[in-house]
C-alpha atoms as a PDB file:
ATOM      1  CA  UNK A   1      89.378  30.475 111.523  1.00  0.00           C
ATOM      2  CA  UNK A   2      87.262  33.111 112.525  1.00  0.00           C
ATOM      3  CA  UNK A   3      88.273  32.907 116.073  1.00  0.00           C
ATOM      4  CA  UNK A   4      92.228  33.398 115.723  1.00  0.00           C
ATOM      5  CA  UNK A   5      93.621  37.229 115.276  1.00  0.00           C
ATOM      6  CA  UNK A   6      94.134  38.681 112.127  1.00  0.00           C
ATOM      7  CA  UNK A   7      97.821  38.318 111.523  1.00  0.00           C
ATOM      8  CA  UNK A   8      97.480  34.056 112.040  1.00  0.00           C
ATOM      9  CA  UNK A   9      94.459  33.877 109.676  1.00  0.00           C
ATOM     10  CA  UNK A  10      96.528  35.988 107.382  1.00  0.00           C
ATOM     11  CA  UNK A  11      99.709  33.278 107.769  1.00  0.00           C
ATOM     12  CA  UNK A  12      97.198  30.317 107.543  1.00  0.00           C
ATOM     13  CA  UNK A  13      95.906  31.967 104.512  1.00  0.00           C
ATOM     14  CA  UNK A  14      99.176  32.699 102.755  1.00  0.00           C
ATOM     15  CA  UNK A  15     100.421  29.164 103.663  1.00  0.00           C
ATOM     16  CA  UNK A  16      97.402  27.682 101.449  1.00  0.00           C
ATOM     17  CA  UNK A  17      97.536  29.533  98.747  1.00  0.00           C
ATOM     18  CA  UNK A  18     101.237  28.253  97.961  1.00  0.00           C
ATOM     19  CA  UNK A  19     100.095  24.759  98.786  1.00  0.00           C
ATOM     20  CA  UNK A  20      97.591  25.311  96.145  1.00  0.00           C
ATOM     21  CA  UNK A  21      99.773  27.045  93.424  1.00  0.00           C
ATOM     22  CA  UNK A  22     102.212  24.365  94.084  1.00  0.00           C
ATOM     23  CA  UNK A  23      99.862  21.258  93.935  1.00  0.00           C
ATOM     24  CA  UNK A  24      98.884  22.282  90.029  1.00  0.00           C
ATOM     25  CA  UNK A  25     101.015  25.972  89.251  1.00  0.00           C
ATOM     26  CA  UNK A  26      99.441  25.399  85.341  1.00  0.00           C
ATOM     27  CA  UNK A  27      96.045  25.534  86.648  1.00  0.00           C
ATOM     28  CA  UNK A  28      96.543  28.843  88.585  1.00  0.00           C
ATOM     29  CA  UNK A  29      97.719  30.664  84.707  1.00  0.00           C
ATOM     30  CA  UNK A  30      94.485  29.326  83.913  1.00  0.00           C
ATOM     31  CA  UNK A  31      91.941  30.665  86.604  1.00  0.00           C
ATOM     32  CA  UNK A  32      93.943  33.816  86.324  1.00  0.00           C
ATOM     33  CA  UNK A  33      92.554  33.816  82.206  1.00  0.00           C
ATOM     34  CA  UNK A  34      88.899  32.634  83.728  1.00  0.00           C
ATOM     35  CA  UNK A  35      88.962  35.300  86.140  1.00  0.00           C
ATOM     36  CA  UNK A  36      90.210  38.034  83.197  1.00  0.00           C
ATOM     37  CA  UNK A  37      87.247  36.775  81.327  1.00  0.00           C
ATOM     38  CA  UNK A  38      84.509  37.025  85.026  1.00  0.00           C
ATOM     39  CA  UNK A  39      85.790  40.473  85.446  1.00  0.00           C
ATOM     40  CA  UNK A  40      85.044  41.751  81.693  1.00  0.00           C
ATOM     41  CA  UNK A  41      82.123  39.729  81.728  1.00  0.00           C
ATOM     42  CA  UNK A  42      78.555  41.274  80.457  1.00  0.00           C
ATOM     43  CA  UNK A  43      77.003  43.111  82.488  1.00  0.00           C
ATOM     44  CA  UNK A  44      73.656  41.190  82.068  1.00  0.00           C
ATOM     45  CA  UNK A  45      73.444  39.578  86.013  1.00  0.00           C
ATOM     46  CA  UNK A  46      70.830  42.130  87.566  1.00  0.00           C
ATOM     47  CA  UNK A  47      68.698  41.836  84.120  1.00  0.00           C
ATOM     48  CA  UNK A  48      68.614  38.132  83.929  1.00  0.00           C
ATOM     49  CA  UNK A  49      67.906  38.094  88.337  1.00  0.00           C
ATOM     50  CA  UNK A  50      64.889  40.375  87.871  1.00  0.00           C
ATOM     51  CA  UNK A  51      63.392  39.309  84.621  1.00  0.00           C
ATOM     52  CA  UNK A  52      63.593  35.640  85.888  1.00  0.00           C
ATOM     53  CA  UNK A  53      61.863  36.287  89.477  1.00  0.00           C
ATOM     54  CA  UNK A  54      58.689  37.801  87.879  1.00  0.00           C
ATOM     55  CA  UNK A  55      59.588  40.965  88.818  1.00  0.00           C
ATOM     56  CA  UNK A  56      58.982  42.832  85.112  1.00  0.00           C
ATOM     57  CA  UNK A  57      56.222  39.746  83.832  1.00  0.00           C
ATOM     58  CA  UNK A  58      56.253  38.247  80.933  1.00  0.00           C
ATOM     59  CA  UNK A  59      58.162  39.961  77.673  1.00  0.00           C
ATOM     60  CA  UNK A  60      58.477  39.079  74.219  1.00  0.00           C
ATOM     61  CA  UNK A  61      61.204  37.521  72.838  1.00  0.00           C
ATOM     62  CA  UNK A  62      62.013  40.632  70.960  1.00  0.00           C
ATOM     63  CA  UNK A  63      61.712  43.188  73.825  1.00  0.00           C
ATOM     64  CA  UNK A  64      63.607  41.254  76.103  1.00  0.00           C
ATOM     65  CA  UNK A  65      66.318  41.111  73.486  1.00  0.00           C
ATOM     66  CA  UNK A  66      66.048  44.651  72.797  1.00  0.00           C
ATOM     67  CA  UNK A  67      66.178  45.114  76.579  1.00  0.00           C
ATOM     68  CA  UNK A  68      69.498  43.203  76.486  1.00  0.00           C
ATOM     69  CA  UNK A  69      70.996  44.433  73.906  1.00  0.00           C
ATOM     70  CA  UNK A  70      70.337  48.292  75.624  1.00  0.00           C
ATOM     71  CA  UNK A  71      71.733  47.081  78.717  1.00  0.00           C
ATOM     72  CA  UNK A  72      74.955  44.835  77.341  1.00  0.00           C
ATOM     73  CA  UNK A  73      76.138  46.728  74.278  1.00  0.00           C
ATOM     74  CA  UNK A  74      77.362  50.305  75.955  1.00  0.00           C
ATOM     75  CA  UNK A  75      80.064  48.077  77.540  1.00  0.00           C
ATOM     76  CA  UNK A  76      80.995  46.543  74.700  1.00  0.00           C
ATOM     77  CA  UNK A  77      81.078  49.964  73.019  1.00  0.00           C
ATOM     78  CA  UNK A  78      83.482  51.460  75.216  1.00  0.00           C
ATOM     79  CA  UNK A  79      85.760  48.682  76.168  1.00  0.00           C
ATOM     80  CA  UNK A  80      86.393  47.913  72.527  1.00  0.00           C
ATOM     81  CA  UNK A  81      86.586  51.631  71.484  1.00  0.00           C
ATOM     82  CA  UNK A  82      89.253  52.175  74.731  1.00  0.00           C
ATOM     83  CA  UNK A  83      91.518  49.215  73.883  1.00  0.00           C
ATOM     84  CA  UNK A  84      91.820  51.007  69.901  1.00  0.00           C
ATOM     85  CA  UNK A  85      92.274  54.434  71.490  1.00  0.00           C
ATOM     86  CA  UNK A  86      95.343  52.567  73.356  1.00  0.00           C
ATOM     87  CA  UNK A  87      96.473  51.960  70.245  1.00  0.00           C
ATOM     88  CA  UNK A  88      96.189  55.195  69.157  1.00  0.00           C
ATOM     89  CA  UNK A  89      98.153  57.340  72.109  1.00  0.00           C
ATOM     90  CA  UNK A  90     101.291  58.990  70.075  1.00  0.00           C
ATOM     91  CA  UNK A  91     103.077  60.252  73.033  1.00  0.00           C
ATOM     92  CA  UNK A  92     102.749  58.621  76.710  1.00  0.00           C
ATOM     93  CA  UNK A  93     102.511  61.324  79.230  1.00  0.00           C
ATOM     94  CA  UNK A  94     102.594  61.458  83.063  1.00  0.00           C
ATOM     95  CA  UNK A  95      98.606  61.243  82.953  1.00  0.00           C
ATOM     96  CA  UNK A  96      99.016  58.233  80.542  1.00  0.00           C
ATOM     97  CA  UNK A  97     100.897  56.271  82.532  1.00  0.00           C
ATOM     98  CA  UNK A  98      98.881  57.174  85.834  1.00  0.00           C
ATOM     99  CA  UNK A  99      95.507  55.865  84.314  1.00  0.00           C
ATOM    100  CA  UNK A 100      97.740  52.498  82.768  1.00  0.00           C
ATOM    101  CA  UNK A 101      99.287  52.029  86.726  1.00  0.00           C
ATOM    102  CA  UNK A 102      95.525  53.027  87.534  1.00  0.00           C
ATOM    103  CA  UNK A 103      94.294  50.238  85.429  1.00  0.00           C
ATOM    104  CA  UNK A 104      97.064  47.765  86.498  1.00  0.00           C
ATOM    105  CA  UNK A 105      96.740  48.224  90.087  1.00  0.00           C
ATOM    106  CA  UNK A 106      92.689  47.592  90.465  1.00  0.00           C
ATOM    107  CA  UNK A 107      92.322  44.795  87.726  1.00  0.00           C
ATOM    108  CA  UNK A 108      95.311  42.868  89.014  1.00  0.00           C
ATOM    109  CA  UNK A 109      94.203  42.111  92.506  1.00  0.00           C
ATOM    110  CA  UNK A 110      90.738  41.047  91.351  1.00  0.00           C
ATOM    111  CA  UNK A 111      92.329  38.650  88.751  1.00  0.00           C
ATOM    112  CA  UNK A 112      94.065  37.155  91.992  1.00  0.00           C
ATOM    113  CA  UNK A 113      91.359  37.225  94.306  1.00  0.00           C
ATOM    114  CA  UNK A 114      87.919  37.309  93.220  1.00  0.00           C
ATOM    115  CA  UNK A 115      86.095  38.587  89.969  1.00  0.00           C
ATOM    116  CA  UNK A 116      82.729  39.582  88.443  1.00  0.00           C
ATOM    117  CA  UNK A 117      81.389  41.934  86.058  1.00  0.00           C
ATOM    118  CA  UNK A 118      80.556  44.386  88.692  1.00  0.00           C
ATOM    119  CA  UNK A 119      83.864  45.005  89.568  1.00  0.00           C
ATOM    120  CA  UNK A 120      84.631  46.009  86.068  1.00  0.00           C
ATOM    121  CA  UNK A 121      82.115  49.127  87.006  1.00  0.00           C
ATOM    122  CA  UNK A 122      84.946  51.122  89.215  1.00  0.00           C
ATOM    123  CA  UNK A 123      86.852  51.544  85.399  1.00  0.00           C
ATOM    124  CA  UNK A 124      84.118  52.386  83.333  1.00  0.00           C
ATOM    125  CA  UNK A 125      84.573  55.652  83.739  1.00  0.00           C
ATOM    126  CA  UNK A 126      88.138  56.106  83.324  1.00  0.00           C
ATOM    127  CA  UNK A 127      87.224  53.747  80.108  1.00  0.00           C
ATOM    128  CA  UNK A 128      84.979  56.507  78.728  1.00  0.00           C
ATOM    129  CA  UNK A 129      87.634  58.706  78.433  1.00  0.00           C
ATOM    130  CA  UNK A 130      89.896  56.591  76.261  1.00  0.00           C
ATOM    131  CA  UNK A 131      86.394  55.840  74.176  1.00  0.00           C
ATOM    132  CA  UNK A 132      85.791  59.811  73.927  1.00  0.00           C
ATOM    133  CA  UNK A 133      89.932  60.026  72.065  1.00  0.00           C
ATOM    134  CA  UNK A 134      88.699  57.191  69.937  1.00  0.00           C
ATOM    135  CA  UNK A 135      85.465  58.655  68.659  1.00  0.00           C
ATOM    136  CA  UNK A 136      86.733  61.995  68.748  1.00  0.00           C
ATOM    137  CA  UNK A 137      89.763  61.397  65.499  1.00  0.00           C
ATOM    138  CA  UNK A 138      87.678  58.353  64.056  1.00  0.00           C
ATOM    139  CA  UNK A 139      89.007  56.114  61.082  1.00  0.00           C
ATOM    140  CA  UNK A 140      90.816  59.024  59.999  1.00  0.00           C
ATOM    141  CA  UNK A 141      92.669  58.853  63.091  1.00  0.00           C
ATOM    142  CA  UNK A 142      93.069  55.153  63.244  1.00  0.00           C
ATOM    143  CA  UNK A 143      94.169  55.575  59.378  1.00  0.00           C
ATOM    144  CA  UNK A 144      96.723  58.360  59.963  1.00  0.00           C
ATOM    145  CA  UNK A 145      98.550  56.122  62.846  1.00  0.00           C
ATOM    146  CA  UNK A 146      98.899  53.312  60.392  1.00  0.00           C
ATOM    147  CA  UNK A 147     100.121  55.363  58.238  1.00  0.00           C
ATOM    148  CA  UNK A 148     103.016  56.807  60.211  1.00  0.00           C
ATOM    149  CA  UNK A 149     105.106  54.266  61.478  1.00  0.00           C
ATOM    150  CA  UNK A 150     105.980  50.409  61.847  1.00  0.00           C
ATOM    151  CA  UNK A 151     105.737  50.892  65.583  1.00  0.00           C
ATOM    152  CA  UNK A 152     102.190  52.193  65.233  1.00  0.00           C
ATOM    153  CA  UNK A 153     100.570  49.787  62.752  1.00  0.00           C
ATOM    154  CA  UNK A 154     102.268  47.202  65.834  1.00  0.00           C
ATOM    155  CA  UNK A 155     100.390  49.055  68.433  1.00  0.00           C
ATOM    156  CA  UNK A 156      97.125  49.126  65.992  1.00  0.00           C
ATOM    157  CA  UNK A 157      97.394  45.270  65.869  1.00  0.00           C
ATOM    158  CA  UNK A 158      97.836  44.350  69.030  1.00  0.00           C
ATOM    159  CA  UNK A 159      94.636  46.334  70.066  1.00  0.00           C
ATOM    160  CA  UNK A 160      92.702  44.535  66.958  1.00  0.00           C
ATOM    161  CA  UNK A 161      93.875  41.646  68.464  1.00  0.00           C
ATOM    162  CA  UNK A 162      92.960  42.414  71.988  1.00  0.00           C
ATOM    163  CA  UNK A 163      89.464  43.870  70.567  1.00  0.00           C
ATOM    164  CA  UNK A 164      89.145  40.177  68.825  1.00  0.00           C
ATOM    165  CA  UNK A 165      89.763  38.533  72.560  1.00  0.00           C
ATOM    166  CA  UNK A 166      87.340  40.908  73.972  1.00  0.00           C
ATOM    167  CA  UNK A 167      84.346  40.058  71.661  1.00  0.00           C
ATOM    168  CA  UNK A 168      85.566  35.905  71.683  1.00  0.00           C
ATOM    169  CA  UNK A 169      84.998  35.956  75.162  1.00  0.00           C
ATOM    170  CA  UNK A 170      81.643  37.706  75.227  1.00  0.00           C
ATOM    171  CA  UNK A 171      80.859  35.305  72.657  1.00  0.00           C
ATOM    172  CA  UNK A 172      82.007  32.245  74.419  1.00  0.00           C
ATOM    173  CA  UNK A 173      80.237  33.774  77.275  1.00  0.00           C
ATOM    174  CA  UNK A 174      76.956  34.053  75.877  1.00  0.00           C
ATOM    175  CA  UNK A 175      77.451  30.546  74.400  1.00  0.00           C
ATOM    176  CA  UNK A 176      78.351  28.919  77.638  1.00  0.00           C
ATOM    177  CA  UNK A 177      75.069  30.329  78.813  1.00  0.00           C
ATOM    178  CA  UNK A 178      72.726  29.312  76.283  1.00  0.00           C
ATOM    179  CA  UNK A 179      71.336  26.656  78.265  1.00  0.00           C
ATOM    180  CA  UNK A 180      70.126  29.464  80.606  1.00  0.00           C
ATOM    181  CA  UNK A 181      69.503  31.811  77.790  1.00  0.00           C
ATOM    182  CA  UNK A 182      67.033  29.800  75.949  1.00  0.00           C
ATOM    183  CA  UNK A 183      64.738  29.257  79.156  1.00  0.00           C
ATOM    184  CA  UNK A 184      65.085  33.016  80.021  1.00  0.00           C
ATOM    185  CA  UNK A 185      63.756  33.649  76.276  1.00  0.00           C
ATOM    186  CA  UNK A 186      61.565  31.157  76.467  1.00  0.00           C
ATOM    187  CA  UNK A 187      57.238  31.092  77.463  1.00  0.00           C
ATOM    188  CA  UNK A 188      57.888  30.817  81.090  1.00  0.00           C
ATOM    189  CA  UNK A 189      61.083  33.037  80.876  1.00  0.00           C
ATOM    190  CA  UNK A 190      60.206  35.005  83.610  1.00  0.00           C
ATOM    191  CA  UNK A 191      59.431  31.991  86.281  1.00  0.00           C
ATOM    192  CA  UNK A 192      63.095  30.720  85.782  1.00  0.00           C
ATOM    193  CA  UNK A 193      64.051  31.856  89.024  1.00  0.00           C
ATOM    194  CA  UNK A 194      67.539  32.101  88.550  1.00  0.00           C
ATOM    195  CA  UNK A 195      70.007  33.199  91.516  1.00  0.00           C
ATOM    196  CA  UNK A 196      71.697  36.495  91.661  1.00  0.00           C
END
């Protein structure tokens, strides 16, 4: 394919993609989840590379975990503390809605295409932002907006619920892994040689 023009490996592209949704349409709903879960993935890949090709040598069990805990929690931190601030916004406003189109328009194509935690770095920022309006009232905050309406304590459970998704699929992440896990914590830990 690399020796046609652009616009026929564009055609030859599109035309296999529909064969594919079409052959199994339930399975595409299904990457689309898998890919949700790649792109909000920990952001432990470049630890568990360099650890596991020698290049730190060998570390206890406990300061490795330490290590990973450092380098995987400040995600969790922020994503979590973004999705209540969501919960939390009282009155949408043009900046609002630019960071939700924002939001919509990079996560959507990588949920089609392709996805990894690194691609979940572009938002972090933006994420820090709804974090800061989150930390900033606290549970007084969180307890005033239950307290004001029905349409509120909604919005307050749906981002529980969304927090709840978030830390399943770290979970199930981590669990998936554990294989892999237990040999990076293990004696020879950092002669795993795993790929990047």
């Amino acid at each position: 394919m690399t020796m046609i023009n652009d616009a026929e490996r564009d055609k030859i592209g599109i035309q296999k993609a529909f064969e594919f949704i079409n052959a199994d349409p339930g399975r595409v709903f299904y990457l689309f989840i898998r890919r949700a879960e790649y792109f909000f993935g920990l952001e432990r890949r470049a630890l568990t590379f360099f650890y596991s090709n020698g290049y730190f040598g060998h570390l206890s069990p406990v300061t490795l975990g330490s290590i990973f805990v450092l380098v995987c929690l400040p995600f969790v931190i922020v994503c979590t503390s973004s999705v209540v601030s969501l919960g939390l916004i009282n009155k949408w406003s043009d900046e609002t809605w630019l960071l939700a189109f924002f939001f919509a328009g990079y996560i959507t194509p990588h949920l089609l295409i392709i996805a990894e935690d690194r691609f979940h770095l572009t938002i972090v920022p933006f994420l820090v932002i709804l974090a800061a309006q989150c930390w900033d009232g606290g549970w007084l905050s969180i307890r005033k907006n239950w307290e004001k309406s029905n349409s509120k304590k909604v919005s307050l459970v749906l981002a529980s619920a969304i927090v709840l998704l978030l830390l399943t699929t770290w979970g199930l992440e981590l669990w998936r892994d554990t294989d892999k896990l237990v040999l990076l914590f293990g004696p020879n830990g950092n002669h795993t040689y795993f790929s990047y």
